[in-house]
Protein backbone atom coordinates (compact mmCIF):
# COMPACT_ATOMS: atom_id res chain seq x y z
CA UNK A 1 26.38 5.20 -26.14
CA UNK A 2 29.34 3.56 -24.97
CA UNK A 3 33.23 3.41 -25.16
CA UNK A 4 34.97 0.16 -25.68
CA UNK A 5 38.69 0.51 -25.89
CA UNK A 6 39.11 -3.32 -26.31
CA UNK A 7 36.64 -3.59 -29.41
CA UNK A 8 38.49 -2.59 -32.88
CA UNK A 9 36.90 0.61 -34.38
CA UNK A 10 35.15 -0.36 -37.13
CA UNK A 11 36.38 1.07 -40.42
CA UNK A 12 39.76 0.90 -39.26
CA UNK A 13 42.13 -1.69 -41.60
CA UNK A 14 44.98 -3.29 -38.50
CA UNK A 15 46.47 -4.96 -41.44
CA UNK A 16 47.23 -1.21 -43.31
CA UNK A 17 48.43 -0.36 -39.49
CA UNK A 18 52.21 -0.97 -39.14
CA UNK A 19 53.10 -2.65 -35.82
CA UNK A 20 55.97 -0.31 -35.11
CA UNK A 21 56.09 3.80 -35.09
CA UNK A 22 58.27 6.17 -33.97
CA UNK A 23 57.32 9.59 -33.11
CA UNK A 24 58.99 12.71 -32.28
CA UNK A 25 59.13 14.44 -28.68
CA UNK A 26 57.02 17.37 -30.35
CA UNK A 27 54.17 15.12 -31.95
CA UNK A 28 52.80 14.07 -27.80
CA UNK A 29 49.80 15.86 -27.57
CA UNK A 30 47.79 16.58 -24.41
CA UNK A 31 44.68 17.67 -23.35
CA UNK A 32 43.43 18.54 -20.12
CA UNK A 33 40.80 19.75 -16.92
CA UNK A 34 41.91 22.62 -15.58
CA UNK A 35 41.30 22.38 -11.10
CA UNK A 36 39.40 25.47 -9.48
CA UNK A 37 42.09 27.58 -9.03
CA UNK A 38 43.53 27.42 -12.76
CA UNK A 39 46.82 26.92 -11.65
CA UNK A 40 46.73 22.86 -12.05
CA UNK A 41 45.48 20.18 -14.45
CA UNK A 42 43.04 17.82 -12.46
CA UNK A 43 42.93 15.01 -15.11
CA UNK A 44 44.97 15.45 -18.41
CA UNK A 45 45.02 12.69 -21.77
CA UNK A 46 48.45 12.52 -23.48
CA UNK A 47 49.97 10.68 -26.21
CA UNK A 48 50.90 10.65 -29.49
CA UNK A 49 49.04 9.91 -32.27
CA UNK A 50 45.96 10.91 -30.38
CA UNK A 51 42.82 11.46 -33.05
CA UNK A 52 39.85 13.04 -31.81
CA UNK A 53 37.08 12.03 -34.34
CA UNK A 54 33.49 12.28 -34.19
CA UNK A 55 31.05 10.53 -36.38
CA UNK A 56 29.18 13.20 -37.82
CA UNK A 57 27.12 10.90 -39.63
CA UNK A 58 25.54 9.87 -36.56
CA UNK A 59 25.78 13.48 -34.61
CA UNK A 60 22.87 15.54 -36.62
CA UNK A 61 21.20 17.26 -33.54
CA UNK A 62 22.35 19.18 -30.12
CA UNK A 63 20.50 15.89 -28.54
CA UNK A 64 22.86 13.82 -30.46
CA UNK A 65 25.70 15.82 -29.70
CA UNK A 66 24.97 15.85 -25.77
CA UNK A 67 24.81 12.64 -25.75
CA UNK A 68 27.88 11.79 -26.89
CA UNK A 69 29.15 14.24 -24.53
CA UNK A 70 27.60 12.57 -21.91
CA UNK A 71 28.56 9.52 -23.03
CA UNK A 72 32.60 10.07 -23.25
CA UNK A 73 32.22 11.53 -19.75
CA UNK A 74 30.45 8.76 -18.47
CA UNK A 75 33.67 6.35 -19.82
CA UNK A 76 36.19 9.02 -17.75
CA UNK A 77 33.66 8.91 -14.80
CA UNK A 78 34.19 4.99 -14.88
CA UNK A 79 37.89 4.97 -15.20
CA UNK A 80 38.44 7.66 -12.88
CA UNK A 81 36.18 5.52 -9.93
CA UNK A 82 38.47 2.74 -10.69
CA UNK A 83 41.49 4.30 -10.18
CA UNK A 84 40.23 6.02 -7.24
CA UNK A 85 38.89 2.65 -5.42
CA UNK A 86 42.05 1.03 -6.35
CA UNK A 87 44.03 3.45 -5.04
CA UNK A 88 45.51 3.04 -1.03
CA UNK A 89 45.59 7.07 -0.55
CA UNK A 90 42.32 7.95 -1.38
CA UNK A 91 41.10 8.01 2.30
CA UNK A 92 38.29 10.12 1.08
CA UNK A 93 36.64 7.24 -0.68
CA UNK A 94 36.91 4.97 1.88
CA UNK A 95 34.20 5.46 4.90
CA UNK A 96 35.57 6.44 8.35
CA UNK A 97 36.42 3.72 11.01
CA UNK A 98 34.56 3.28 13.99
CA UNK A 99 35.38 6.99 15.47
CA UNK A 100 33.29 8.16 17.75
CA UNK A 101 31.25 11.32 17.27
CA UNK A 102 32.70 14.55 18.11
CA UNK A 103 29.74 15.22 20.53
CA UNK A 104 30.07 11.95 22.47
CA UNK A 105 33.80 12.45 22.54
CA UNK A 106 33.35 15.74 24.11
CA UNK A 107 30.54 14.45 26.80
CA UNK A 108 32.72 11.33 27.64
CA UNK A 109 28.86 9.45 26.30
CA UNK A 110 29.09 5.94 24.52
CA UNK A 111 25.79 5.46 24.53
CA UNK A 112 25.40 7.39 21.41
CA UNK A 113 24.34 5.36 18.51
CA UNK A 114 26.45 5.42 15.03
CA UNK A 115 25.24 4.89 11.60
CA UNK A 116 27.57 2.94 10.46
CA UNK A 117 27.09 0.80 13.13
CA UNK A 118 22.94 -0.05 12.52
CA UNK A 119 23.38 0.22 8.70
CA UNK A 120 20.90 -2.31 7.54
């Protein structure tokens, strides 16, 4: 199972669709991941006119209901990778530079070998 946001939803008329709405401050909706501490949304989904639907026709086990569990999660995995590879700040997804380790640091040694020098 998959997520295409590109692809038109099939069953859905774009002709019945008008190409301009307006809607009011109080119709933005949001959902969201709480972090660890409860105190702060990690990743949140807001908008209006947001419809949560799923096809029930389809969903008739707790198999089939994982899996399309799985399978949204799997599209927010994917987008949030993106955004986190794309992004300058996140140092954390970038390997370290050629530092040298703490130990040979300490011992004044640079004869000690670094993986990410001999990665093959």
């Amino acid at each position: 199972m998959s997520m295409d946001t590109n692809k038109e939803a099939p069953g859905i008329d774009r002709e019945r669709i008008p190409e301009t709405i307006t809607f009011r401050t109080a119709d933005r909706m949001t959902y969201g991941a709480l972090g660890y501490d409860g105190n702060e949304l990690m990743a949140f989904i807001s908008g209006y006119d947001l419809e949560i639907k799923f096809n029930l026709r389809l969903i008739n086990s707790l198999a089939d209901a994982e899996a399309c569990a799985d399978a949204l999660a799997q599209v927010f995995y994917d987008a949030l990778m993106e955004q986190l590879l794309c992004n300058e700040k996140a140092g954390f997804v970038k390997p370290p530079g050629h530092k040298p380790a703490t130990l040979s640091e300490k011992e004044g040694r640079t004869d000690v070998r670094q993986d990410n020098e001999h990665a093959g």
